[in-house]
Protein backbone atom coordinates (compact mmCIF):
# COMPACT_ATOMS: atom_id res chain seq x y z
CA UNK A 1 -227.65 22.13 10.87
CA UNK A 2 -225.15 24.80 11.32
CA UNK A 3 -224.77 26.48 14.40
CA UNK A 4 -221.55 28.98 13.74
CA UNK A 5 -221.47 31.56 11.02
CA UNK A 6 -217.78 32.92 8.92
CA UNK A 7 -218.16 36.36 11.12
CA UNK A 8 -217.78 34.13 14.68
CA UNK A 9 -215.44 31.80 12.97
CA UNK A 10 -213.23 34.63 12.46
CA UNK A 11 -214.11 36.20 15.52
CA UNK A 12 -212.77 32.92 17.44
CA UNK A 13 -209.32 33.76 15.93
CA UNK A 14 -208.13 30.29 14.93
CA UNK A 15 -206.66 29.67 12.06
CA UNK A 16 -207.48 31.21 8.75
CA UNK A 17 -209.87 30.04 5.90
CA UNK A 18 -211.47 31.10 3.18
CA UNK A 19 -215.68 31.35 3.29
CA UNK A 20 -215.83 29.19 0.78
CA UNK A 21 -213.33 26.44 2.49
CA UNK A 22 -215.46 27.39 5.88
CA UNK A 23 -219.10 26.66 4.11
CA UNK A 24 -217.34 23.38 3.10
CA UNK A 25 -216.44 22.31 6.46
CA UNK A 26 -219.13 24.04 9.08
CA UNK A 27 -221.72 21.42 8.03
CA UNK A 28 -219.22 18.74 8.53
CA UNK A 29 -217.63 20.12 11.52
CA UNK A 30 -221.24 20.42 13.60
CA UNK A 31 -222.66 17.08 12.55
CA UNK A 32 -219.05 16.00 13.98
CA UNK A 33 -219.80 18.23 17.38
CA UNK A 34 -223.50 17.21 17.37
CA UNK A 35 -222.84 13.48 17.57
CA UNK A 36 -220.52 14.35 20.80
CA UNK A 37 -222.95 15.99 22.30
CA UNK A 38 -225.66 14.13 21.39
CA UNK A 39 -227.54 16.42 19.32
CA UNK A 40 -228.18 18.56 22.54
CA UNK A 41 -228.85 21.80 20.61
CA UNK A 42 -231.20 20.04 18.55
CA UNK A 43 -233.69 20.12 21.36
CA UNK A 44 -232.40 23.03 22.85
CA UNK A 45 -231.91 26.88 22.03
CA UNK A 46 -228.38 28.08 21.73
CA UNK A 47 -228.73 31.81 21.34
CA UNK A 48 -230.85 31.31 25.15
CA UNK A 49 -228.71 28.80 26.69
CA UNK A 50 -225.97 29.92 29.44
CA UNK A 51 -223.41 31.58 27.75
CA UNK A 52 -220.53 29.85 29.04
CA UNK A 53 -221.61 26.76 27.50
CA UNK A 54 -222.78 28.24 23.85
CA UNK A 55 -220.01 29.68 23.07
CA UNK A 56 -217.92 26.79 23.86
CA UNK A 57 -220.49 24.81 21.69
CA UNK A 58 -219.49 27.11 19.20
CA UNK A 59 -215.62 27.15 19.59
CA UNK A 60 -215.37 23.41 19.57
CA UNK A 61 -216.95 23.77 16.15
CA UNK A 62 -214.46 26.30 14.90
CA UNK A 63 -211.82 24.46 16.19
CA UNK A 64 -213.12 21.42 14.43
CA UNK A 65 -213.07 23.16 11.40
CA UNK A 66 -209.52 24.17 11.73
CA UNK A 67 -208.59 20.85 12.49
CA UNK A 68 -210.47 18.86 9.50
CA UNK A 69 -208.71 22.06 7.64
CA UNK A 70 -205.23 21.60 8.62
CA UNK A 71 -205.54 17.45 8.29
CA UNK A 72 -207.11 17.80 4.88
CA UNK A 73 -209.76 15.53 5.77
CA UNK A 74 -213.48 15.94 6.21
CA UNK A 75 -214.64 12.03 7.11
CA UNK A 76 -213.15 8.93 8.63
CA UNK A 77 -212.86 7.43 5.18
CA UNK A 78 -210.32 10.19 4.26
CA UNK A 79 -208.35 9.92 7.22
CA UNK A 80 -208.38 5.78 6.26
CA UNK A 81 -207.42 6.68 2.38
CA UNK A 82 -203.53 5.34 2.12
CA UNK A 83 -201.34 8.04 2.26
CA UNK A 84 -199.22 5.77 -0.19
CA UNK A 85 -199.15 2.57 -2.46
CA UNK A 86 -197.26 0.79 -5.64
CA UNK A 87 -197.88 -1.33 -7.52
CA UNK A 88 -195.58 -3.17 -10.35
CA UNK A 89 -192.56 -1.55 -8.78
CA UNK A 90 -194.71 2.20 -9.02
CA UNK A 91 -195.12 3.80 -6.02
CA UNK A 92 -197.17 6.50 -4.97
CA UNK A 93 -197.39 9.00 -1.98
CA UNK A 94 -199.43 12.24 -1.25
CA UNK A 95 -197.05 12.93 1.34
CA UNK A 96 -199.64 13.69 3.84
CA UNK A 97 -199.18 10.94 6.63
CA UNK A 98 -202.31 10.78 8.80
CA UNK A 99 -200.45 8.99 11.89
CA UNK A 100 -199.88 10.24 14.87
CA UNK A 101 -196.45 10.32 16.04
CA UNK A 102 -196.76 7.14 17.88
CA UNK A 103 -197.77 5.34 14.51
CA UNK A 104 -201.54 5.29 15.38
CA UNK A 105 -204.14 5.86 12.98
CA UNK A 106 -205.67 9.97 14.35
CA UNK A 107 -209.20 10.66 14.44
CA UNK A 108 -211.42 12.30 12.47
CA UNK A 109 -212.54 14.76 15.96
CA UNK A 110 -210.73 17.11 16.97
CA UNK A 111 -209.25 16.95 20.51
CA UNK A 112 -208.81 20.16 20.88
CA UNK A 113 -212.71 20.80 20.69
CA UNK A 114 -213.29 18.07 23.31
CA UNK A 115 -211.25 19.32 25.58
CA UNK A 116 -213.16 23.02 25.58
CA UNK A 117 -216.32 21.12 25.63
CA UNK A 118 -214.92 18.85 29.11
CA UNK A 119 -216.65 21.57 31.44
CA UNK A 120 -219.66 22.13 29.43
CA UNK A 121 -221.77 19.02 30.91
CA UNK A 122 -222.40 18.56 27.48
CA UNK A 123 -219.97 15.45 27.00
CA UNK A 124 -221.82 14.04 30.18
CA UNK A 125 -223.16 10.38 29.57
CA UNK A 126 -224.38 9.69 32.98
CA UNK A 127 -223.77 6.74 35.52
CA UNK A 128 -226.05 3.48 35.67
CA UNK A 129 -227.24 3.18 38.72
């Protein structure tokens, strides 16, 4: 299920791409956002919901699609593809590391789109009690 369209993608101001890269990714991108949230606008209606909290919905998917688009990388088993290997003395890079500077393996979600989805109450998991 898709919950953003190109026009509000565009709207949103991130970063550039094409319709065709964006109906690539947007399916990706809200299964990605969906899982967070757990599937809250599944059982819910976003074009009634508050406001607030839609449209932050919707920017952490744009900004998930920007980020699977600037990583190159639209599951975890990309992101766990070597970004080199040899073999026989040949060796082989793509020249796209996907570390993060500290040497750790980065995610396939976007931080960015967690962090505008912190003050939604949609990342809320509750408390036992």
């Amino acid at each position: 299920m898709t919950y953003l369209t190109y026009d509000e993608y565009k709207k949103f101001g991130y970063q550039e791409v094409t319709e065709e890269e964006f109906k690539r990714l947007v399916v990706r991108a809200s299964d990605f956002i969906d899982i967070r949230t757990r599937n809250f606008y599944r059982f819910h209606d976003l074009e009634t919901d508050i406001e607030f909290r839609a449209t932050q919905f919707k920017k952490a998917i744009a900004l998930q699609i920007e980020y699977m688009a600037t990583i190159g990388a639209v599951s975890t088993a990309d992101i766990n593809n070597p970004t080199s290997w040899s073999l026989d003395g040949v060796s082989v890079s793509n020249g796209n590391s996907r570390l993060a500077d500290d040497g750790t393996a980065i995610s396939i979600i976007s931080e960015d789109a967690m962090e505008v989805l912190s003050e939604t109450g949609l990342l809320y998991r509750g408390v036992p009690s």
